[in-house]
N, C-alpha and C. Protein backbone atom coordinates (compact mmCIF):
# COMPACT_ATOMS: atom_id res chain seq x y z
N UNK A 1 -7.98 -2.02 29.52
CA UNK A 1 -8.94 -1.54 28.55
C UNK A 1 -9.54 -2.74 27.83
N UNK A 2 -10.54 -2.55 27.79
CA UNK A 2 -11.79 -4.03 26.79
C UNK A 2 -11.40 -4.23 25.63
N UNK A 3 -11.95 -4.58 24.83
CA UNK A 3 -11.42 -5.31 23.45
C UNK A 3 -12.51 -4.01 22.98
N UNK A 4 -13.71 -3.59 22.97
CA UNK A 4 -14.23 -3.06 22.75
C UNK A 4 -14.31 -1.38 22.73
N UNK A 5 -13.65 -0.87 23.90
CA UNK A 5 -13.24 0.26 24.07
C UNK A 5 -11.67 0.44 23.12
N UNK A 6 -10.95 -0.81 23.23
CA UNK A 6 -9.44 -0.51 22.37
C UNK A 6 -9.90 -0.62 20.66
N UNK A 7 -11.24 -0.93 20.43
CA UNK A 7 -11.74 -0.92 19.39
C UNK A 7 -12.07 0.48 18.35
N UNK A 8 -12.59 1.01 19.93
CA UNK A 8 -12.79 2.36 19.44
C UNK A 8 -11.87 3.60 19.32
N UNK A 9 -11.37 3.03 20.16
CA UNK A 9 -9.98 3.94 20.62
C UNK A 9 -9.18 4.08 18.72
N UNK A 10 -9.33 2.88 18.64
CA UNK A 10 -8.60 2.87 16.90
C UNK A 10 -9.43 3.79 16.22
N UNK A 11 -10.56 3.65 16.32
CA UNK A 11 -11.44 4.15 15.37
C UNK A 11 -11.65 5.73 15.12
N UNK A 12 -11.25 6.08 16.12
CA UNK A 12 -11.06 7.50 16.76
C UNK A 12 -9.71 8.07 16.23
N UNK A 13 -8.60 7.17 16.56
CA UNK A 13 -7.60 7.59 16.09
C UNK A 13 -7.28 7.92 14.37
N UNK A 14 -6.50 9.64 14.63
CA UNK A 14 -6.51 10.01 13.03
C UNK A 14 -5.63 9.28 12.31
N UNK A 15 -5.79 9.34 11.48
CA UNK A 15 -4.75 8.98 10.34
C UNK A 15 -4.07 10.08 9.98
N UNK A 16 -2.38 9.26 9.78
CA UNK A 16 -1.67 9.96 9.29
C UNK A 16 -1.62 10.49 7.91
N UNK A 17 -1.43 11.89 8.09
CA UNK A 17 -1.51 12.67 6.42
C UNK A 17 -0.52 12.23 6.25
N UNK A 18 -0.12 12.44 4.47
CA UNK A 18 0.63 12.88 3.42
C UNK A 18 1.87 13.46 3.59
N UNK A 19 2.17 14.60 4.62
CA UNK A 19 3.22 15.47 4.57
C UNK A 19 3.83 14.67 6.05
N UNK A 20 3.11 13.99 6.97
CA UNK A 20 3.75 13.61 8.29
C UNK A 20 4.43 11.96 7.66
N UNK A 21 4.20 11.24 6.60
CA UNK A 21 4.82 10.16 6.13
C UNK A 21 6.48 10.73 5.49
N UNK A 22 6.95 9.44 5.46
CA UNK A 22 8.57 9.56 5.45
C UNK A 22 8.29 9.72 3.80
N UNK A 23 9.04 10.36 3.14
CA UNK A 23 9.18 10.88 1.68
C UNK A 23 8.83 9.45 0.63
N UNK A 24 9.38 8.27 1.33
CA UNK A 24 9.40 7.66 0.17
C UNK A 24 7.78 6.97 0.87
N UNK A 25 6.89 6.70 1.43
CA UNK A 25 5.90 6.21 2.23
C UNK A 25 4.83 7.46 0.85
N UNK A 26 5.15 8.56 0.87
CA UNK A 26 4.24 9.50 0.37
C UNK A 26 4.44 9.06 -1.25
N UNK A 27 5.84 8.49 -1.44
CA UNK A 27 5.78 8.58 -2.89
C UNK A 27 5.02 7.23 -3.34
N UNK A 28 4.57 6.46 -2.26
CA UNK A 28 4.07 4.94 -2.59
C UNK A 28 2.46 5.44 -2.69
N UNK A 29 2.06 6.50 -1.69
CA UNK A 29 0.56 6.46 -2.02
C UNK A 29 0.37 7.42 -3.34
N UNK A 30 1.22 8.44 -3.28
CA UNK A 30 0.84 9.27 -4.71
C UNK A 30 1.43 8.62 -5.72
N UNK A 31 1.63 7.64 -5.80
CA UNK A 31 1.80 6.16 -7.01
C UNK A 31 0.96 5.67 -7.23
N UNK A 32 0.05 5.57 -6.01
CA UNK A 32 -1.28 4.42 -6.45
C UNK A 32 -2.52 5.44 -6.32
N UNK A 33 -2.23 6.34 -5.89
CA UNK A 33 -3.38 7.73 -6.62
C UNK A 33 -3.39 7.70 -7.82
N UNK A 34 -1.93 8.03 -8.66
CA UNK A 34 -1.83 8.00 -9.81
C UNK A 34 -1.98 6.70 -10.81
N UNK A 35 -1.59 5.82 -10.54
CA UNK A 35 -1.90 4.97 -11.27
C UNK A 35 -3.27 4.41 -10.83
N UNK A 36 -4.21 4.63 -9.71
CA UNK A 36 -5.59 4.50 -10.09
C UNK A 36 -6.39 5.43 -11.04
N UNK A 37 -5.86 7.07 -10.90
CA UNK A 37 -6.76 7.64 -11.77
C UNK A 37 -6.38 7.47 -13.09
N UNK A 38 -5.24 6.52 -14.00
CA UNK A 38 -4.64 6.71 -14.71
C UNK A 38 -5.37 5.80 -15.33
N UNK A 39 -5.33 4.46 -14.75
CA UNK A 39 -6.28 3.31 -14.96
C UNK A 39 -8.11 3.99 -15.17
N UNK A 40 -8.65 4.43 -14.55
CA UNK A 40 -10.10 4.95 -14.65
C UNK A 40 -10.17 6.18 -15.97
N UNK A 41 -9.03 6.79 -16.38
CA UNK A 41 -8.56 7.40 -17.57
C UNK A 41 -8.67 6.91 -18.99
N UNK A 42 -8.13 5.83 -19.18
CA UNK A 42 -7.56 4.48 -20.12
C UNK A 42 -5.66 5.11 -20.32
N UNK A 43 -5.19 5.71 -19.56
CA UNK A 43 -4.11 6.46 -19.63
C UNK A 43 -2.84 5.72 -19.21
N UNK A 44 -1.65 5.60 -20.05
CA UNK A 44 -0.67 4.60 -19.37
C UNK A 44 0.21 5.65 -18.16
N UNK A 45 0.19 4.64 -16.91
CA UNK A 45 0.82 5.50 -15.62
C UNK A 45 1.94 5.16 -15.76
N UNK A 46 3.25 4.74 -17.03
CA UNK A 46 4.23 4.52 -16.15
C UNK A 46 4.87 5.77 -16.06
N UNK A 47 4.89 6.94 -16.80
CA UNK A 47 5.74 8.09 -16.84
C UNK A 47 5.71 8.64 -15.44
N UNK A 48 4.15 8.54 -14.84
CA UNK A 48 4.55 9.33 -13.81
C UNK A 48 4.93 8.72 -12.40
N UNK A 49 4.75 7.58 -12.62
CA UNK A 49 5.23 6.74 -11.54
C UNK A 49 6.61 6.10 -12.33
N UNK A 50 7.46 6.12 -12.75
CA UNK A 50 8.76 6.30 -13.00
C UNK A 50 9.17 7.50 -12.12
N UNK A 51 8.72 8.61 -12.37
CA UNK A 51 9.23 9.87 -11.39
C UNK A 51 9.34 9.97 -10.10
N UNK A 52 7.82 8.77 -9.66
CA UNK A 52 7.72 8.96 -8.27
C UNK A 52 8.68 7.52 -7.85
N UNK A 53 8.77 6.50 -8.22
CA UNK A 53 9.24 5.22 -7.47
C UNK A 53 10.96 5.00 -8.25
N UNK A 54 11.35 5.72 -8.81
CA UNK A 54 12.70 5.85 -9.44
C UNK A 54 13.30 4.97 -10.45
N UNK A 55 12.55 3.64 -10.73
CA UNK A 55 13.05 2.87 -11.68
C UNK A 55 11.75 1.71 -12.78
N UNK A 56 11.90 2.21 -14.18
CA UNK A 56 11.15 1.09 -14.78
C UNK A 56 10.61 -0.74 -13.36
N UNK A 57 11.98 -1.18 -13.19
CA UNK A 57 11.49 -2.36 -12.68
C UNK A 57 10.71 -1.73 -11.23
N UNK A 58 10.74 -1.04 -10.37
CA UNK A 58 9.78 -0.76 -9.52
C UNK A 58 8.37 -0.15 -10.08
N UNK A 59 8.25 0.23 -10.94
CA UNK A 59 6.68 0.50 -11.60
C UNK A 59 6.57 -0.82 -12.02
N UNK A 60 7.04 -1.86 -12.73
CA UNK A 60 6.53 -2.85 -12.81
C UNK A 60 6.05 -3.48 -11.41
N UNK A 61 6.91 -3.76 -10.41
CA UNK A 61 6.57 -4.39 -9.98
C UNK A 61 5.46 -4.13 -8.89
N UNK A 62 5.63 -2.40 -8.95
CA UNK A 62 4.11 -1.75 -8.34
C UNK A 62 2.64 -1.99 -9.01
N UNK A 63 2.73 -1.60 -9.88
CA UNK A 63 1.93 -2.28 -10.76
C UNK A 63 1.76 -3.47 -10.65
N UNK A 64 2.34 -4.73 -10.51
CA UNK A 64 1.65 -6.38 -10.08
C UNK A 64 1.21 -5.93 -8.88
N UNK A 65 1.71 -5.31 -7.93
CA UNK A 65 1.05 -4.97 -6.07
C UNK A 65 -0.37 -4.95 -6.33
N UNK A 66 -0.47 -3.62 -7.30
CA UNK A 66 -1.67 -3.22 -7.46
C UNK A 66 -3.03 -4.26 -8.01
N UNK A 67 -2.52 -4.48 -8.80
CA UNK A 67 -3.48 -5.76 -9.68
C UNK A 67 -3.97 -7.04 -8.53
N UNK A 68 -2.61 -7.70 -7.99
CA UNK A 68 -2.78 -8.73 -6.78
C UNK A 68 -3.46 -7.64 -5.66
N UNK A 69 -3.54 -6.96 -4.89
CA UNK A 69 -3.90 -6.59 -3.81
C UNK A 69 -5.42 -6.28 -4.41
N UNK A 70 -5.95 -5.60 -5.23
CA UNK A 70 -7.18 -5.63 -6.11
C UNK A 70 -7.83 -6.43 -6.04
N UNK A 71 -7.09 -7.71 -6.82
CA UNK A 71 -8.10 -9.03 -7.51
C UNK A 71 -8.11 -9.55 -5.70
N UNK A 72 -7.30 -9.69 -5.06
CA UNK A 72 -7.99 -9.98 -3.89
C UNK A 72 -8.55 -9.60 -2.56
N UNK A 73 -8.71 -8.17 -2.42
CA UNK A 73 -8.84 -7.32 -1.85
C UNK A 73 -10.70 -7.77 -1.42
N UNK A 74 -11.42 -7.91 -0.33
CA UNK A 74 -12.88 -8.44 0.19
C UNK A 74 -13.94 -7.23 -0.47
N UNK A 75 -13.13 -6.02 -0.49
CA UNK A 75 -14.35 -5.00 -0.67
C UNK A 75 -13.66 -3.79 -1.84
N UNK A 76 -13.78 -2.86 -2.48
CA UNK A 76 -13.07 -1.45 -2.76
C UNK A 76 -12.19 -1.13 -2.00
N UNK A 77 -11.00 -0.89 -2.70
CA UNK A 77 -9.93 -0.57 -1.83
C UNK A 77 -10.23 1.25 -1.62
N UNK A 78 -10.26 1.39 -0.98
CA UNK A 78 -10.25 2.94 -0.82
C UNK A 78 -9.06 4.05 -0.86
N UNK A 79 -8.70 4.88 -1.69
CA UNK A 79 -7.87 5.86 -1.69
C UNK A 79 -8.16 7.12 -1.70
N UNK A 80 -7.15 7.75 -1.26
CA UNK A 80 -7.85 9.49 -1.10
C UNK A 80 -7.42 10.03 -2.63
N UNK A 81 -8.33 11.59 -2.25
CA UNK A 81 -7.93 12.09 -3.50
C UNK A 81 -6.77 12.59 -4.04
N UNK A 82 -5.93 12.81 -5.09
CA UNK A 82 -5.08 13.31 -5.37
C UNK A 82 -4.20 14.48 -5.16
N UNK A 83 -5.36 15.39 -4.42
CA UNK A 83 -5.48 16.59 -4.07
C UNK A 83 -5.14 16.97 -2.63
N UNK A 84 -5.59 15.60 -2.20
CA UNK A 84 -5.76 15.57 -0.16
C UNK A 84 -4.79 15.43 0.04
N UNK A 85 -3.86 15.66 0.94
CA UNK A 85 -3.15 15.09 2.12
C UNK A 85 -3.70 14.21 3.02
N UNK A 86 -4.97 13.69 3.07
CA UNK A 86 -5.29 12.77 4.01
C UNK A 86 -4.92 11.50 3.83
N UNK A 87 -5.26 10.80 4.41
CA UNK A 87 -4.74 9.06 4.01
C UNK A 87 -6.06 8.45 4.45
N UNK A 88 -6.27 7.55 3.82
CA UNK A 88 -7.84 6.47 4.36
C UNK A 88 -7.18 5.64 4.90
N UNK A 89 -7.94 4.73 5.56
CA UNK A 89 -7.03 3.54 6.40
C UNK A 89 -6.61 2.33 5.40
N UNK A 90 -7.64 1.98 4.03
CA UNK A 90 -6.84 0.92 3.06
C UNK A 90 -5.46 1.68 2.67
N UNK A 91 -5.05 2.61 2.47
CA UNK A 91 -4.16 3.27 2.02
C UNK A 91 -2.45 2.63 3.10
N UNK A 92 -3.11 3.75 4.19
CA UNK A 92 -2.13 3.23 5.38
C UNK A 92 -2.09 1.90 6.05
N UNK A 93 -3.10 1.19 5.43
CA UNK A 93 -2.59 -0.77 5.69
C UNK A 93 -1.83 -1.35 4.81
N UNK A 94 -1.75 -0.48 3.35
CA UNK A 94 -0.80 -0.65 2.45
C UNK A 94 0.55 -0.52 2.80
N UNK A 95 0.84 0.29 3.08
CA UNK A 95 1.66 0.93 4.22
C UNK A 95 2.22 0.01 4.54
N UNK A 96 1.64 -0.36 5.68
CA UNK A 96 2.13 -1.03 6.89
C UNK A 96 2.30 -3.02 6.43
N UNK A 97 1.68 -3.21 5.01
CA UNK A 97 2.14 -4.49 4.44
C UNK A 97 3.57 -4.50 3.49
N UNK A 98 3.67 -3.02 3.06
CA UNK A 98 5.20 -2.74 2.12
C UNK A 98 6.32 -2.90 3.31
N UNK A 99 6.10 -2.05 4.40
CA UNK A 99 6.84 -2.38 5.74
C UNK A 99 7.33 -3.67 5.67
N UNK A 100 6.33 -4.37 6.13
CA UNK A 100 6.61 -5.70 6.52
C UNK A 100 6.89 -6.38 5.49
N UNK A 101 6.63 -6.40 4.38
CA UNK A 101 7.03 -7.48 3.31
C UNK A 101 8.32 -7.12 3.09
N UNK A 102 9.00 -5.45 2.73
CA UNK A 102 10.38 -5.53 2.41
C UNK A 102 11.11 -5.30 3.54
N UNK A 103 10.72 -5.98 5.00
CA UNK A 103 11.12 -6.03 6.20
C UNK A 103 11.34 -7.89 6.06
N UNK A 104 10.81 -8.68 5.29
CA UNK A 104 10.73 -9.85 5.30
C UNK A 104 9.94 -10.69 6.48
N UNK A 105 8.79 -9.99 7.02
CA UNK A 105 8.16 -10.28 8.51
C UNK A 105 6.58 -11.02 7.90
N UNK A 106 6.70 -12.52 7.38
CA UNK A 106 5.84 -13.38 6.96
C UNK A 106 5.21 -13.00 8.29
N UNK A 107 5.27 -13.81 9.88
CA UNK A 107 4.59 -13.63 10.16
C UNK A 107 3.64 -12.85 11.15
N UNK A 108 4.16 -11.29 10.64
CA UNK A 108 3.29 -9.77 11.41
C UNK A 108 2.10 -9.93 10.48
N UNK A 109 3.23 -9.87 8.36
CA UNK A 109 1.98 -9.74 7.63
C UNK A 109 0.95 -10.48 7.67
N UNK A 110 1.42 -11.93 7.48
CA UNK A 110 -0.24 -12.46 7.83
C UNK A 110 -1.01 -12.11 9.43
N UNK A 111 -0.58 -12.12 10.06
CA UNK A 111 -1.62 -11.83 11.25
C UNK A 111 -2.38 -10.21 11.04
N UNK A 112 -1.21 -9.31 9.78
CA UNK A 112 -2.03 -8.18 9.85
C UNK A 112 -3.61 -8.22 8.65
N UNK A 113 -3.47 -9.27 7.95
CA UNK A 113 -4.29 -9.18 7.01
C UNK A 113 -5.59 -10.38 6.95
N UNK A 114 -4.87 -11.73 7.73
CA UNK A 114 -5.59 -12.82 7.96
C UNK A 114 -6.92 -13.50 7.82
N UNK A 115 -7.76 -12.03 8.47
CA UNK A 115 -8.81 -12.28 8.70
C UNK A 115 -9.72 -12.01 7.12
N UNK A 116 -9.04 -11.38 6.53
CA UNK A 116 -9.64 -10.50 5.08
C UNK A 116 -8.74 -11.28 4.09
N UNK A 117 -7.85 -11.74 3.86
CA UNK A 117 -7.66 -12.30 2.90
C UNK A 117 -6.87 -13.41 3.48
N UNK A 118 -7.19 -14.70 2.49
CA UNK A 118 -7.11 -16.22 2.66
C UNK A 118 -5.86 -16.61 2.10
N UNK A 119 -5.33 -18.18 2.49
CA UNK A 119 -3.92 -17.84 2.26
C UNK A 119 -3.06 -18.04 1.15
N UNK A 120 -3.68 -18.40 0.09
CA UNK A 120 -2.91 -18.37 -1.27
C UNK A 120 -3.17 -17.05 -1.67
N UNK A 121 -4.20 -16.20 -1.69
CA UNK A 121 -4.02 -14.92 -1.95
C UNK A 121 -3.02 -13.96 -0.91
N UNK A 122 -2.96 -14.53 0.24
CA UNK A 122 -1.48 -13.07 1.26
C UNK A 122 -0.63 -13.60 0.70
N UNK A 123 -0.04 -15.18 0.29
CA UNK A 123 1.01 -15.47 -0.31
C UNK A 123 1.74 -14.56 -1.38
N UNK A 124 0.72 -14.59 -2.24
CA UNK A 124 0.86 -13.68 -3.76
C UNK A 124 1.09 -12.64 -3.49
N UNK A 125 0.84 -12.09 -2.11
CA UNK A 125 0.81 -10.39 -1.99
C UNK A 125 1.98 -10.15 -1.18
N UNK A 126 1.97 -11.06 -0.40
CA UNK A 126 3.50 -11.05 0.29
C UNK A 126 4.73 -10.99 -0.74
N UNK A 127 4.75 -11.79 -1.73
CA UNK A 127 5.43 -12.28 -2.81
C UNK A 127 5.95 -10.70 -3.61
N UNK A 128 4.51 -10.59 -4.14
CA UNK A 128 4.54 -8.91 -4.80
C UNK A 128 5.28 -7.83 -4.75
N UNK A 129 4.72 -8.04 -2.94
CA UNK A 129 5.18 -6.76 -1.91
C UNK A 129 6.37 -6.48 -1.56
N UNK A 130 6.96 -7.80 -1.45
CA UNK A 130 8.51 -8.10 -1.31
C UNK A 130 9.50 -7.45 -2.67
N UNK A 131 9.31 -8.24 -3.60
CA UNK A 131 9.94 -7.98 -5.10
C UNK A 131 9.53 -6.01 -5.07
N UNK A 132 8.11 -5.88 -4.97
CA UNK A 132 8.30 -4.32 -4.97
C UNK A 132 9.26 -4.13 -4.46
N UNK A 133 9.20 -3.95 -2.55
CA UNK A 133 9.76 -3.80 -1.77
C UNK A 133 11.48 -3.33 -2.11
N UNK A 134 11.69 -4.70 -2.90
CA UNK A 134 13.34 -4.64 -2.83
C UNK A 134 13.58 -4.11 -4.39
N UNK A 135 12.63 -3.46 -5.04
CA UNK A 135 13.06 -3.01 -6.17
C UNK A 135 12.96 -1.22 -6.16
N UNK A 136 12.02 -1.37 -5.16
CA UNK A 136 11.98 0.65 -4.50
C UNK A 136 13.77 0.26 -3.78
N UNK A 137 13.93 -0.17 -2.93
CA UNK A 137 15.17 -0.23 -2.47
C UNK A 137 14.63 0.53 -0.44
N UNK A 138 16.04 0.84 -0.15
CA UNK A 138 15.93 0.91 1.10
C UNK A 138 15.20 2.39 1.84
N UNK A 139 14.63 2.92 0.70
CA UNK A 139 13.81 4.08 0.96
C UNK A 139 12.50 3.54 0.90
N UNK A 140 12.02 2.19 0.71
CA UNK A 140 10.40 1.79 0.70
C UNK A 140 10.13 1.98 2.22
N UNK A 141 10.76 1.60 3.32
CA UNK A 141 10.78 1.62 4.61
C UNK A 141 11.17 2.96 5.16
N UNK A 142 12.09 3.57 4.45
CA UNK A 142 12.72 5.07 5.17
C UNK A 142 11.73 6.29 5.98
């Protein structure tokens, strides 16, 4: 298959909802649902992301994810609505960088992000992602 046809082939392919992610995968995006609309509110998110990520120091350190992946992020990060079960693909690349960072896999993450962000900024996010990572505990991956 071409580089071009496996191009599309992605493009085609759905994304995984909400209810087909592993429990704690769902509780990472309805974290950053919530603490985006919470932020566009002027509303403090930690109450309800305490509920969803289980401990003060993991909302902190979700919260730095958020801010670093933001300030360096090329375009709008895109998230679904609160309401959806769908997932956008910035969502599920989030995903797949919490994976790998509290997997400790420097180098999947940079080859997964490389091209879009430069390398003192994946540093910081690797960094982030990790400390999240190991402060959700062994359900960030589950």
């Amino acid at each position: 298959m071409g580089v071009w046809t496996a191009s599309i082939a992605k493009l085609q392919a759905q994304l995984p909802d909400l209810l087909s992610l592993s429990g704690a995968e769902a509780r990472i995006l309805l974290a950053l649902r919530h603490a985006v609309i919470c932020h566009k509110l002027g509303r403090n998110p930690r109450p309800g992301l305490e509920e969803k990520l289980g401990s003060g120091l993991a909302v902190t350190r979700f919260l730095i994810v958020i801010e670093t992946v933001g300030s360096a992020w090329p375009e709008n990060f895109h998230i679904g609505r609160t309401c959806c079960p769908c997932t956008t693909p910035d969502e599920i690349l989030l995903l797949q960088m919490i994976r790998l960072g509290g997997a400790g896999n420097r180098p999947a993450f940079d080859r997964l992000i490389m091209e879009m962000i430069g390398d003192s900024e994946r540093n910081r996010i690797f960094i982030d992602i990790s400390n999240f990572a190991a402060s959700y505990g062994p359900q960030a991956t589950d």
